[in-house]
Protein backbone atom coordinates (compact mmCIF):
# COMPACT_ATOMS: atom_id res chain seq x y z
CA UNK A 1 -5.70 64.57 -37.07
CA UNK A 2 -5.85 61.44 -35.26
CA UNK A 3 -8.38 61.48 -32.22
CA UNK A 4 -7.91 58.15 -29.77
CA UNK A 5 -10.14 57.60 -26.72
CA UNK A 6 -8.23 57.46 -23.31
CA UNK A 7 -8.93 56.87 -19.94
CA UNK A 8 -9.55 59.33 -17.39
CA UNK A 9 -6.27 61.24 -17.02
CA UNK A 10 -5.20 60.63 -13.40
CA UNK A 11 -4.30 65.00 -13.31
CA UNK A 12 -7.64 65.60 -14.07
CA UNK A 13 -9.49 67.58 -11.32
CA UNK A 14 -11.89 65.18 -12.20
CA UNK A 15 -10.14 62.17 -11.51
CA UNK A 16 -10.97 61.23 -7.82
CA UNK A 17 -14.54 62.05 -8.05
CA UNK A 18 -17.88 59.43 -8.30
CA UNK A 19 -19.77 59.31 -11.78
CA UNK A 20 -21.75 56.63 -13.43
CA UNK A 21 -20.42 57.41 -17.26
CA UNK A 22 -16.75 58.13 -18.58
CA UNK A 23 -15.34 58.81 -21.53
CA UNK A 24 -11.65 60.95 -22.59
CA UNK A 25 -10.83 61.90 -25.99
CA UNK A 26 -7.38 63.28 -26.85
CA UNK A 27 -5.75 64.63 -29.98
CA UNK A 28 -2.49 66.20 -30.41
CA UNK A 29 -3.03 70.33 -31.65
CA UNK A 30 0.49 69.63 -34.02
CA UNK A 31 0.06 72.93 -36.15
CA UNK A 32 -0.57 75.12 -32.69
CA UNK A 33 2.08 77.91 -33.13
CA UNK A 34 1.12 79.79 -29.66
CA UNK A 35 0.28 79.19 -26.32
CA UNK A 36 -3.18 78.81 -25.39
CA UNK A 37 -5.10 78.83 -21.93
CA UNK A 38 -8.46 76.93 -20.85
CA UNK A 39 -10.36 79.92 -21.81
CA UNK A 40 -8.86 79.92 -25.31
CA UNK A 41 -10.08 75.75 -25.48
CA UNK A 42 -13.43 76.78 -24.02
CA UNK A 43 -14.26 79.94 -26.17
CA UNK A 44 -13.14 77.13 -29.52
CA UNK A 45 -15.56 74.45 -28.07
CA UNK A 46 -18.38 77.27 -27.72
CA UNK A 47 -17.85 78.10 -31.04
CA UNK A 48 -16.76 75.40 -33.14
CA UNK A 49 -19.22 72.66 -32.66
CA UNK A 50 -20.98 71.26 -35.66
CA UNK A 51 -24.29 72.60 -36.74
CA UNK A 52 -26.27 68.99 -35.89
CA UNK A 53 -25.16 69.50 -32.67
CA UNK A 54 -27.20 73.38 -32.45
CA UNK A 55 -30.17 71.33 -33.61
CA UNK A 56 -30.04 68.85 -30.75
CA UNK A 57 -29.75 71.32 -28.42
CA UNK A 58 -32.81 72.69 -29.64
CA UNK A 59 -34.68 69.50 -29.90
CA UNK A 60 -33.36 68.25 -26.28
CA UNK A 61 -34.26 71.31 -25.10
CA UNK A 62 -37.86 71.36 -26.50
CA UNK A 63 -38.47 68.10 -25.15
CA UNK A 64 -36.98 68.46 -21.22
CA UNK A 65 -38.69 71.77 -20.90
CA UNK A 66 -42.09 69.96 -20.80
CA UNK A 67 -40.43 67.37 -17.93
CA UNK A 68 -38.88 70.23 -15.72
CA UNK A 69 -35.72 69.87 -16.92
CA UNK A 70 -32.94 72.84 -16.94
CA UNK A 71 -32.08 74.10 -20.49
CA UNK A 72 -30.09 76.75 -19.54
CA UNK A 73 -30.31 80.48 -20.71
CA UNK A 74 -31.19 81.52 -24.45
CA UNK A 75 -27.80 83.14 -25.53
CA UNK A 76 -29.17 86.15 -27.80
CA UNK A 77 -25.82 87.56 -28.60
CA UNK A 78 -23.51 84.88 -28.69
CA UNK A 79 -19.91 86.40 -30.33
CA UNK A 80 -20.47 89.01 -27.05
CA UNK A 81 -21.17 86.85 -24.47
CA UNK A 82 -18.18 84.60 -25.69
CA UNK A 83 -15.99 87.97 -26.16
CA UNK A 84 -16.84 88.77 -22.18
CA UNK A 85 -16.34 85.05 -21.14
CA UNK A 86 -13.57 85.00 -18.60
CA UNK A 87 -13.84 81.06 -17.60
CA UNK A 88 -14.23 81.39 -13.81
CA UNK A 89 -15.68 79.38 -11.68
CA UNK A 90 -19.95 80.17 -10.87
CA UNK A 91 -19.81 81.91 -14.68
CA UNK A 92 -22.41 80.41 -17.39
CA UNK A 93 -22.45 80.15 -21.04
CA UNK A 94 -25.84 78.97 -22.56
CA UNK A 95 -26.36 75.45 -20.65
CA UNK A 96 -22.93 75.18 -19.41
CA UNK A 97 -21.81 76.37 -15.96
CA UNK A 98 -18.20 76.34 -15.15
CA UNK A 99 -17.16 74.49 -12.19
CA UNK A 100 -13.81 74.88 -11.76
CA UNK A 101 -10.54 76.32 -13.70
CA UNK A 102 -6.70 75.68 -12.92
CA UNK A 103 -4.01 76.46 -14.91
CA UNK A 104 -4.35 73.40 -17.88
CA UNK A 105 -7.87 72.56 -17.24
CA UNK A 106 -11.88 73.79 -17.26
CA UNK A 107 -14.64 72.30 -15.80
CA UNK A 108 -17.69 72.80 -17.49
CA UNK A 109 -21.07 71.14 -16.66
CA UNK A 110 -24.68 71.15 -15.22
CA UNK A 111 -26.06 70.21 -12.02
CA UNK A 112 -30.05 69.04 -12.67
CA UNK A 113 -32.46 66.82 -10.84
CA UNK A 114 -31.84 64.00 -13.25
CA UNK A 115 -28.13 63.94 -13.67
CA UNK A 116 -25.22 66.22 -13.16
CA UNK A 117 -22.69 66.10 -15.75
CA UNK A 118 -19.47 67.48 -15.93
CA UNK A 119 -16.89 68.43 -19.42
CA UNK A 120 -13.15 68.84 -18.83
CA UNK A 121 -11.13 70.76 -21.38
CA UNK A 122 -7.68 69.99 -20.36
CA UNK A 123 -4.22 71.16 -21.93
CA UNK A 124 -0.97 69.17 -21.56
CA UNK A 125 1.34 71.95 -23.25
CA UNK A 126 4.52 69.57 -22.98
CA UNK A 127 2.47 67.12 -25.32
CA UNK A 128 0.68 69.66 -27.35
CA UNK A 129 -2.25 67.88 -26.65
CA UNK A 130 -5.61 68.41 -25.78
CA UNK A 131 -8.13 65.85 -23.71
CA UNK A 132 -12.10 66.11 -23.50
CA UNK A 133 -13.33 63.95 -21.15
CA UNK A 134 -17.10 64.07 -19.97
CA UNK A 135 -18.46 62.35 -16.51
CA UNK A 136 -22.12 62.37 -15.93
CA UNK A 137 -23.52 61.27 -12.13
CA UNK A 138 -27.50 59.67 -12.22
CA UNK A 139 -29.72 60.61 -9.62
CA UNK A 140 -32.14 58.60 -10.53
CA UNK A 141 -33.96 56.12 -13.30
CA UNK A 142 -35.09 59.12 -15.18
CA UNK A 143 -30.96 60.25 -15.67
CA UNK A 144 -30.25 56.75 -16.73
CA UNK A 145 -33.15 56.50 -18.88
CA UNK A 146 -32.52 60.35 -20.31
CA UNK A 147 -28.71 59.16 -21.37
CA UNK A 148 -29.64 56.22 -23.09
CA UNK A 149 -30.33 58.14 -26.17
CA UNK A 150 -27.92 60.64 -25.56
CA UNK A 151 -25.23 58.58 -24.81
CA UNK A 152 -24.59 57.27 -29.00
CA UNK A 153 -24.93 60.76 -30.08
CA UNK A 154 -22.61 62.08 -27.16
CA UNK A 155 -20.08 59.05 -28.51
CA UNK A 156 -20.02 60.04 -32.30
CA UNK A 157 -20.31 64.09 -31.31
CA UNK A 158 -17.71 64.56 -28.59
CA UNK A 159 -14.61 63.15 -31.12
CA UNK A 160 -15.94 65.59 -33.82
CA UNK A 161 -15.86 68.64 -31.61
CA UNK A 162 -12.14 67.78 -30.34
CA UNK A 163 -11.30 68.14 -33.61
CA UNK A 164 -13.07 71.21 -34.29
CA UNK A 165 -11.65 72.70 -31.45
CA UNK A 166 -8.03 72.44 -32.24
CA UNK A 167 -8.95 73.10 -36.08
CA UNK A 168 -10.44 76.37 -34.43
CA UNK A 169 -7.76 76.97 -32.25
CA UNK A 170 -4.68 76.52 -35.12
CA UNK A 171 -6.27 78.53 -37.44
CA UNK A 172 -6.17 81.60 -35.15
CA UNK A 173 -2.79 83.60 -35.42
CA UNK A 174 -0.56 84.02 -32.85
CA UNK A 175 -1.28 87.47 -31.60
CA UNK A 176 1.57 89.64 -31.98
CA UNK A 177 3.49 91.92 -29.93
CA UNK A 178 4.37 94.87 -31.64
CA UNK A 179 6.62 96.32 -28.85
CA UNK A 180 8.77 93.09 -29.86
CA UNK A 181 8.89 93.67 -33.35
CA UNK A 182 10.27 96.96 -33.25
């Protein structure tokens, strides 16, 4: 699977709005054998990231707590709250609020006093490809000092979870309808 970065897509609800840091990665799902929706993509990127990226989470959020920064809720059951995750806008997963949902596309992110950042998940069905792209928005020295570290980790991570993704997402069956088959 072949991952390429991209620019920001221009259909991207994200596309006309002001951020300090860009990046789009896009890989074509070729062994996909049914549709999928945002909430499909967002339920695989929940679930399908590598374990070093758990343990950063952990150590990140370790180290903000003790500045004030948000580190979102402690999901205890995780397979049920992704099993009741529905995608729309206001819900929250973990750190991850979603901001907005249209038919192709999910905006995931955080709002905080150092930086609000911002994940798309976006399909292009005709293509049978999908595109991350991730926007972040400084506040202040603090944000721009917090991403420096982040921002090579965030580089090598984001490319690996794309592929992860769509690895999780063609490996799940089509579901089948049995009135059909009859």
């Amino acid at each position: 699977m072949k991952i390429q970065k991209v620019g920001l897509p221009p259909y991207s609800v994200l596309f006309n709005q002001n951020f300090d840091y860009c990046d789009s990665y896009t890989a074509n799902m070729t062994k996909l054998q049914r549709e999928i929706s945002p909430v499909d993509v967002a339920k695989a990127f929940f679930t399908s990231a590598p374990k070093l990226v758990g343990h950063l989470f952990e150590f990140r959020n370790r180290i903000v707590s003790i500045i004030g920064l948000k580190t979102g809720e402690n999901v205890i059951d995780k397979e049920t709250a992704l099993a009741n995750f529905k995608g729309n806008p206001g819900e929250r997963l973990g750190l991850f609020s979603v901001f907005e949902r249209t038919e192709n596309e999910m905006v995931l992110g955080e709002d905080d006093k150092h930086l609000n950042f911002r994940v798309s998940l976006m399909i292009r069905p005709v293509q049978n490809e999908l595109i991350i792209t991730t926007t972040v928005k400084f506040h202040n020295l603090m944000g721009r000092l917090y991403f420096l570290p982040v921002k090579p980790f965030h580089q090598v991570i984001v490319p690996k979870m794309l592929k992860g993704i769509i690895s999780e997402l063609e490996k799940n069956k089509p579901k089948v309808d049995l009135a059909i088959q009859e």
